[in-house]
Protein backbone atom coordinates (compact mmCIF):
# COMPACT_ATOMS: atom_id res chain seq x y z
CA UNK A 1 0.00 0.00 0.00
CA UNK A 2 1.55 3.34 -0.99
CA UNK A 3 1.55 5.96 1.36
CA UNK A 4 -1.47 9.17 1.28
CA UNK A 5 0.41 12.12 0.42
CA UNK A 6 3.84 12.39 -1.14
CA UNK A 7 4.87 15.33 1.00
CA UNK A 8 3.08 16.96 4.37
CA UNK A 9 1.44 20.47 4.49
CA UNK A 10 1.39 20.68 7.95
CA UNK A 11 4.23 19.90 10.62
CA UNK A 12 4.77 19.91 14.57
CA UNK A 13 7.82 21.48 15.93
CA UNK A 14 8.90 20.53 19.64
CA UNK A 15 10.35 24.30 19.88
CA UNK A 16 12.33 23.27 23.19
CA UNK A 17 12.80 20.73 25.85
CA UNK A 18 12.58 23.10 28.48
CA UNK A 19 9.70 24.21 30.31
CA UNK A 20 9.07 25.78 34.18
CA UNK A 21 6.96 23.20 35.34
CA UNK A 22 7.36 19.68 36.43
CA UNK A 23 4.38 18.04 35.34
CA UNK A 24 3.89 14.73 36.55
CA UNK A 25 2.47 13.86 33.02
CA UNK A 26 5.26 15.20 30.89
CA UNK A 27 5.42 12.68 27.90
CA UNK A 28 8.57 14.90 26.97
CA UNK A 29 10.07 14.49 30.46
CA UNK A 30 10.83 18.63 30.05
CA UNK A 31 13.34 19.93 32.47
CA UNK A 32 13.68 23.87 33.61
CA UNK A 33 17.72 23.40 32.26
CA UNK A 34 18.64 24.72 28.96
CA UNK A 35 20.05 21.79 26.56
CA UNK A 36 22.78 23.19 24.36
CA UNK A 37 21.81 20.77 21.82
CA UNK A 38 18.85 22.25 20.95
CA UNK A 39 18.11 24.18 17.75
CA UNK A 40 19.22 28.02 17.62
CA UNK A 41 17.20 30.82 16.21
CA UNK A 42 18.93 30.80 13.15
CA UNK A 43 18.52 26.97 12.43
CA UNK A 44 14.90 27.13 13.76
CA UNK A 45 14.81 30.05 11.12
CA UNK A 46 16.19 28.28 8.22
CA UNK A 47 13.89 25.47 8.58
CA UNK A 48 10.69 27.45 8.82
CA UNK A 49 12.23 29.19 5.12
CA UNK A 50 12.61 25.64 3.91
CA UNK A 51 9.22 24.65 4.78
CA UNK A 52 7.41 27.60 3.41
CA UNK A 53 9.63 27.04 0.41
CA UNK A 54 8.18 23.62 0.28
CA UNK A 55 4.46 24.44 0.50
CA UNK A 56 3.80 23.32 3.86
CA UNK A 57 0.94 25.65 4.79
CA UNK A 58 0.60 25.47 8.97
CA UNK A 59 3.12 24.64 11.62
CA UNK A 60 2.01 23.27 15.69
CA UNK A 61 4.38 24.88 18.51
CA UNK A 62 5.03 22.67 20.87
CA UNK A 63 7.21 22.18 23.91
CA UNK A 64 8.57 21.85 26.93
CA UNK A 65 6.87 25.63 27.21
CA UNK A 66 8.24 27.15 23.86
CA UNK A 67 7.43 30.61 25.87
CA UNK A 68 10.41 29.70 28.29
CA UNK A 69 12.37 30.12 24.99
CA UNK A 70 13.50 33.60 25.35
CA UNK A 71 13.69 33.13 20.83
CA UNK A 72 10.34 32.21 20.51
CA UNK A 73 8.45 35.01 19.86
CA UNK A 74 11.41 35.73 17.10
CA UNK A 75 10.87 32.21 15.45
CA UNK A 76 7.13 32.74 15.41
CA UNK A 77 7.48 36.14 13.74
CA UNK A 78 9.43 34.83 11.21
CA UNK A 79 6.79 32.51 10.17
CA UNK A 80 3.48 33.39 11.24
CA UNK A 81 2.21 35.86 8.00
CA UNK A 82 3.55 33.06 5.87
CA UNK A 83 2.10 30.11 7.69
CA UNK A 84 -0.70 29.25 9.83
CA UNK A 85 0.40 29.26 13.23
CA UNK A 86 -0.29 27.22 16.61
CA UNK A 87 0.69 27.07 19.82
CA UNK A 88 0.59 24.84 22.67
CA UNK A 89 1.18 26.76 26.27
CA UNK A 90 1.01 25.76 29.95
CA UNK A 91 -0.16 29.74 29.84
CA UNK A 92 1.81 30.62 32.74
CA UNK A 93 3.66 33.26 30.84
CA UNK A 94 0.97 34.74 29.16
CA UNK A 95 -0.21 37.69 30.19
CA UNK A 96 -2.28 40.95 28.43
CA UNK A 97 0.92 42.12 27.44
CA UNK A 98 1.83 39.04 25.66
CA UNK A 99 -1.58 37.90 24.28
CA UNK A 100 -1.29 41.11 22.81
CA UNK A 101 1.93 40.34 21.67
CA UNK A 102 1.00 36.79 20.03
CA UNK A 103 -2.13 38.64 18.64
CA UNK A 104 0.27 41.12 16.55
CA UNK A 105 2.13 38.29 14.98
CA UNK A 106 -0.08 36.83 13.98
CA UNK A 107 -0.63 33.52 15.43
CA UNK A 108 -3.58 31.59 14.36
CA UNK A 109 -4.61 29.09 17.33
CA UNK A 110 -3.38 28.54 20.82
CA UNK A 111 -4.29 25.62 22.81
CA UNK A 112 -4.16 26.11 27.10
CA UNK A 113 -3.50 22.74 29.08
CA UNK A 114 -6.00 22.46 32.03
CA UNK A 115 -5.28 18.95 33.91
CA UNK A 116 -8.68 19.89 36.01
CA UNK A 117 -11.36 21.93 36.91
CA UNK A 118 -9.79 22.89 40.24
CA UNK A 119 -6.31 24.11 41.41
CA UNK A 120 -5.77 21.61 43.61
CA UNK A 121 -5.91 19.40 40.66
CA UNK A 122 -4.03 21.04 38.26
CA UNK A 123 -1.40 22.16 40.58
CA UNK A 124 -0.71 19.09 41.94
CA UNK A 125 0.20 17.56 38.44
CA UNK A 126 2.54 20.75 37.43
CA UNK A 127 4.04 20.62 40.43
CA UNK A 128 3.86 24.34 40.78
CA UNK A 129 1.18 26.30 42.78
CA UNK A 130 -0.50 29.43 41.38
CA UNK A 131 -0.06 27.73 37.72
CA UNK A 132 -4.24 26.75 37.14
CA UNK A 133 -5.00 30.44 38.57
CA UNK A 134 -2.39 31.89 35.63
CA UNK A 135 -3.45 29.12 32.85
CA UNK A 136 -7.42 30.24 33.56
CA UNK A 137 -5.69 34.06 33.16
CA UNK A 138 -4.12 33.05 30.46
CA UNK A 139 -7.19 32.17 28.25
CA UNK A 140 -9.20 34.74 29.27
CA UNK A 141 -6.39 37.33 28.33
CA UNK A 142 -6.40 35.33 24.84
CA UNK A 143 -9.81 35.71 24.17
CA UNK A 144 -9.70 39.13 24.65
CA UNK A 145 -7.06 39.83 22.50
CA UNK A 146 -9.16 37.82 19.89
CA UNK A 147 -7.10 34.80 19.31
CA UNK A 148 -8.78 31.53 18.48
CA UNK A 149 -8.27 29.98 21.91
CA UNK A 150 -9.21 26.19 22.90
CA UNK A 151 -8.19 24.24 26.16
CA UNK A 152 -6.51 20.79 26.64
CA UNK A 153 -6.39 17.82 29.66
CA UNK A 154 -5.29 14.42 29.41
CA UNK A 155 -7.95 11.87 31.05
CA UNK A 156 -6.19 10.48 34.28
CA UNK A 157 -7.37 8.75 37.38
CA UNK A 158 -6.57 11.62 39.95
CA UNK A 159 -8.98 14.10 37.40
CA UNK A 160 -11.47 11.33 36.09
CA UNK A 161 -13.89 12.63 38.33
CA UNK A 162 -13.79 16.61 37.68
CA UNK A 163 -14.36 15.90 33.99
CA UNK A 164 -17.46 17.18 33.91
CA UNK A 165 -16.54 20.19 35.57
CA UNK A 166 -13.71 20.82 33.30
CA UNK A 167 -15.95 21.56 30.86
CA UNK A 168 -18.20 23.42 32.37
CA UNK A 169 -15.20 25.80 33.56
CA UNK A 170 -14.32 25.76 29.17
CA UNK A 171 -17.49 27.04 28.63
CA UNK A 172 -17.51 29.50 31.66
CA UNK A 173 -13.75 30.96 30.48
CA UNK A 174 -15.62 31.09 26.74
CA UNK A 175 -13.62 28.26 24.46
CA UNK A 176 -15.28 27.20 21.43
CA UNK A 177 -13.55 24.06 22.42
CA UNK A 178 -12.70 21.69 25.14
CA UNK A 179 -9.70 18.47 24.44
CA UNK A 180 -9.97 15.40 26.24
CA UNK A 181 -6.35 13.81 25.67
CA UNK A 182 -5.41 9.96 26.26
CA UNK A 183 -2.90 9.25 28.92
CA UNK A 184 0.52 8.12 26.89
CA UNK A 185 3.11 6.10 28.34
CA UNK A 186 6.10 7.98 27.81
CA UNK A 187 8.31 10.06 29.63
CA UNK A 188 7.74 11.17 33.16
CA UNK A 189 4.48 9.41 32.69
CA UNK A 190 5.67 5.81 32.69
CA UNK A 191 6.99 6.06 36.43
CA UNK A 192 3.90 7.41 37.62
CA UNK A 193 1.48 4.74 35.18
CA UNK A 194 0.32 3.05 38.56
CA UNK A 195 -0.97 5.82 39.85
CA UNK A 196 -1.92 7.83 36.74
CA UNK A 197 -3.47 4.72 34.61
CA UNK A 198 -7.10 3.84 33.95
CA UNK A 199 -8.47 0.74 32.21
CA UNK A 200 -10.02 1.09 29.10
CA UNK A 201 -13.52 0.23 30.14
CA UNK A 202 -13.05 2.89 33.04
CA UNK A 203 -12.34 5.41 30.23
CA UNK A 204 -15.04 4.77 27.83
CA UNK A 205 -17.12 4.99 30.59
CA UNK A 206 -16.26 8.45 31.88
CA UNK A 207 -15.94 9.88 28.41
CA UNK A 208 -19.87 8.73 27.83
CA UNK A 209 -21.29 10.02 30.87
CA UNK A 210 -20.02 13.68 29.61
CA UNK A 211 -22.38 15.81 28.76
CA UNK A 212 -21.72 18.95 26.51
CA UNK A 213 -22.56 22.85 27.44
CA UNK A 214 -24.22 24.28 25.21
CA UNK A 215 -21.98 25.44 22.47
CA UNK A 216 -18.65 23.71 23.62
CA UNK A 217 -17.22 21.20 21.09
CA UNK A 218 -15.48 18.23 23.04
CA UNK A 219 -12.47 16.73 21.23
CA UNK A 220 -11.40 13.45 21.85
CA UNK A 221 -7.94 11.58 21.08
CA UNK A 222 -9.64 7.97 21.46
CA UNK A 223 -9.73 5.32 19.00
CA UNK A 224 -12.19 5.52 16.51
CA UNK A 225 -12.74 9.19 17.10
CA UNK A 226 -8.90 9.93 16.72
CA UNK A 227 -7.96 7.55 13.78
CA UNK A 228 -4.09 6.64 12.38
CA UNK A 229 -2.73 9.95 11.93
CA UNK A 230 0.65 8.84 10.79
CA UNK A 231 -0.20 9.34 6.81
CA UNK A 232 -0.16 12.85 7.32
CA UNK A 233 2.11 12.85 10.44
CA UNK A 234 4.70 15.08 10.48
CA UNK A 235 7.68 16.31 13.82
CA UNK A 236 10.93 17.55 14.47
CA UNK A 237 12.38 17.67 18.19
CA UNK A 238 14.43 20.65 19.88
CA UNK A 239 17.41 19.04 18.58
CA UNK A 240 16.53 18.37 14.83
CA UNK A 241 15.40 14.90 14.65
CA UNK A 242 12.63 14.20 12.33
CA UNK A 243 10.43 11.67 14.52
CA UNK A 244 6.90 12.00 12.62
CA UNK A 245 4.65 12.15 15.46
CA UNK A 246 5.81 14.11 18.85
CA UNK A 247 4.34 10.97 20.67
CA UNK A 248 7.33 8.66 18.52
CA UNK A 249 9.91 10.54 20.18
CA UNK A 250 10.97 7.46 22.38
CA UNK A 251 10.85 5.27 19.06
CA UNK A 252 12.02 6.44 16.10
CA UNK A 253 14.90 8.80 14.40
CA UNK A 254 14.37 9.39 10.34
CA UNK A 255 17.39 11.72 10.28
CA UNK A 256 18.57 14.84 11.47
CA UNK A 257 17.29 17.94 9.68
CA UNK A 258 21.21 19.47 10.27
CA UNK A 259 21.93 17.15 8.41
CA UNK A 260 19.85 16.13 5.59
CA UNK A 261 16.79 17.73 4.29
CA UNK A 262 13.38 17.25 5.90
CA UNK A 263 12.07 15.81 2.81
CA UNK A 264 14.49 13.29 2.54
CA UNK A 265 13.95 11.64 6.16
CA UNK A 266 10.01 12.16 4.61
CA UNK A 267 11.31 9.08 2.40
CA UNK A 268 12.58 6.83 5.23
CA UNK A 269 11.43 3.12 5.13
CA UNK A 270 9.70 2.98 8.60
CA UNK A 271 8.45 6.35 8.08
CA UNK A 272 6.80 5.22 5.02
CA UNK A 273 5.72 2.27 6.23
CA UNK A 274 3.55 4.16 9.14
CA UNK A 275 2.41 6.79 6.56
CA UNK A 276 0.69 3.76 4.56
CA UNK A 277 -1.19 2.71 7.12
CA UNK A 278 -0.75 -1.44 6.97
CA UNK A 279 -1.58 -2.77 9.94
CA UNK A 280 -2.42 -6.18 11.03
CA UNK A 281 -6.41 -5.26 12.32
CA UNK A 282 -8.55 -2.72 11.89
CA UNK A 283 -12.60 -2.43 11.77
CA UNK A 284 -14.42 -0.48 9.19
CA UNK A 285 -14.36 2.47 11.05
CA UNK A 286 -10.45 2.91 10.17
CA UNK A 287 -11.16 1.77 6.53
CA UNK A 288 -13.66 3.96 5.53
CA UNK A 289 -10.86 6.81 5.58
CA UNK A 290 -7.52 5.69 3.13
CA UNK A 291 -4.47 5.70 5.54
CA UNK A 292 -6.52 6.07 8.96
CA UNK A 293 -6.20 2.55 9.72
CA UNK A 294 -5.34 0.69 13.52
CA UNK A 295 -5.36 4.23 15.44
CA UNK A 296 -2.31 5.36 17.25
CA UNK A 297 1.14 4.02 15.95
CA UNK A 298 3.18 5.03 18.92
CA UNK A 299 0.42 3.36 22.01
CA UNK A 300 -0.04 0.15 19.65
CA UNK A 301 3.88 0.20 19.31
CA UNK A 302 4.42 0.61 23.19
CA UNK A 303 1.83 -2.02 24.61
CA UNK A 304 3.07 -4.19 21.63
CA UNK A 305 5.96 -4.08 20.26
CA UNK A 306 5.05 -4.10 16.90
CA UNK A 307 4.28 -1.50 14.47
CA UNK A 308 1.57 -3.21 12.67
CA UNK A 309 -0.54 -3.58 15.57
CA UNK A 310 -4.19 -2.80 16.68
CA UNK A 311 -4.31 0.64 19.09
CA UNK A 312 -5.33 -0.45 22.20
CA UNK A 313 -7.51 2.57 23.48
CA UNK A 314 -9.47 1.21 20.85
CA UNK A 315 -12.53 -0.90 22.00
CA UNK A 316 -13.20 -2.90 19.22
CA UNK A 317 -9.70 -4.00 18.77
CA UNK A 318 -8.33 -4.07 22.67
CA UNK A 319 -7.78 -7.57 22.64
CA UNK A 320 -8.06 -7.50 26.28
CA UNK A 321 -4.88 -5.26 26.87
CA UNK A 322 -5.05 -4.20 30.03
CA UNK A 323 -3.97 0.04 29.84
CA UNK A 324 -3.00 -0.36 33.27
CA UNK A 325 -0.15 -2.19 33.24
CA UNK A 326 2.92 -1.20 31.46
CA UNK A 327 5.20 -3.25 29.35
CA UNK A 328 8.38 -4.64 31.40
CA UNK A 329 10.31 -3.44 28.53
CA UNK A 330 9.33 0.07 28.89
CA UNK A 331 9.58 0.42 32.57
CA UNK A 332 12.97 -0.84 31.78
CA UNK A 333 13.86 2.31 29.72
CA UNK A 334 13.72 4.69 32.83
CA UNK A 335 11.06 7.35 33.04
């Protein structure tokens, strides 16, 4: 099966590795230190040229906290009346001077992380108190500088039960939208799985007993909702590795963009491979959409070992996986 699209229009950049919280969560297992590895503002720069140059038309800012990045407001500039723009922010460094800020560049879309409805909750997982009081501050202050402005949380045993009232506080800060993100086993994550992890049945049913303000769109990253997005699928870390999908980052290397072009690693066997969608089960679901098939590579990949095989936050292909328990072979990677 040949892959969807012969080259991506639209591309996720892990801006940095650094961040100034300690979330409990952190799939990117982000530390407050500076890596010297990383990208510099001219690289980051060059890249963002290339792209354009290569008709990719929107580019996802993602982190660590790429505001911690004293560059970052440079690097967006430099892209944002060329591309569409979005960000990803733990929003404790924005304030009205710097929603007003984001708002003059230009960007398109920035997505707020809420793990909870309550401070308690959400301050516990960042490790940081004060940091729900300045992300709610934060989305307000980006809605009233008229930027497109959605929230995120990932689904967790210690929030499962403010769900609910996670939206409601979405619709009471006045988001169009409201994320409900899967749990993934990677990073600082993986050491805190026992207490963090929910079974499968446990999450289907909290995500149907949700019910919806009025107006709020609820987006879900759960198997059939969020299909195989690996045909279109494309990520480069703070330190220039083309990796596909930010959640491959433990996985998978196709090259380093310092090193070859972007397009090239594009081209990469495995890379290709996940971009065509060939996996060993799927449902109709998956197969009504060409490429979409088997859900998330990088879960199916952990709790498996294989790349071919069936997502298991999926309920018709779980195979009795249970999400709770972790692979030895992961735990065996450090956190």
């Amino acid at each position: 099966m040949q892959p969807v699209l012969n080259s991506p229009l639209s591309i996720t950049l892990s801006i940095t590795q650094t961040c100034n919280l300690e979330c409990k969560h952190c799939y990117a297992d982000c530390q407050a230190e500076e890596a010297s590895a990383e990208l510099t503002t001219d690289e980051w720069r060059r890249f963002l040229d290339y792209l354009v140059k290569n008709n990719f038309i929107s580019v996802y800012f993602e982190g660590g906290e790429p505001l911690f990045r004293e560059d970052f407001l440079q690097i967006l500039e430099h892209c944002a009346r060329r591309m569409m723009t979005m960000l990803r922010s733990n929003g404790t460094l924005i304030n009205r001077e710097m929603a007003h800020r984001l708002k003059q560049i230009g960007i398109g879309r920035v997505l707020v992380d809420l793990m909870g409805a309550r401070a308690e909750t959400h301050d516990y997982f960042t490790g940081v108190s004060g940091s729900f009081v300045k992300a709610c501050e934060a989305v307000r202050h980006l809605l009233e500088a008229g930027i497109d402005t959605d929230v995120l949380t990932i689904l967790n045993r210690r929030n499962m039960g403010e769900l609910q009232e996670y939206l409601k506080l979405a619709h009471e800060l006045g988001v169009p939208r409201a994320g409900i993100l899967r749990l993934y086993p990677l990073g600082r994550a993986k050491s805190r799985w026992d207490e963090l992890a929910m079974s499968l049945q446990e999450q289907m049913a909290v995500l149907g007993s949700l019910v919806p303000p009025p107006g709020l769109t609820v987006m879900k990253s759960w198997h059939p909702n969020d299909r195989n997005c690996c045909w279109q699928a494309a990520a480069v870390d703070p330190f220039g590795r083309s990796i596909g999908c930010a959640y491959l980052r433990e996985y998978v290397d196709y090259g380093n963009i310092r090193e070859v072009p972007f397009l090239d690693t594009w081209e990469h066997s495995l890379y290709r491979e996940l971009r065509s969608g060939v996996v060993e089960k799927s449902c109709p679901t998956c197969d009504a959409v060409e490429g979409t098939r088997g859900g998330c590579r990088s879960v199916a990949y952990a709790f498996h070992g294989r790349w071919g095989a069936p997502d298991p936050f999926c309920s018709t292909l779980n195979e009795g996986v249970d999400l709770r328990v972790l692979p030895s072979r992961l735990l065996s990677k450090g956190r």
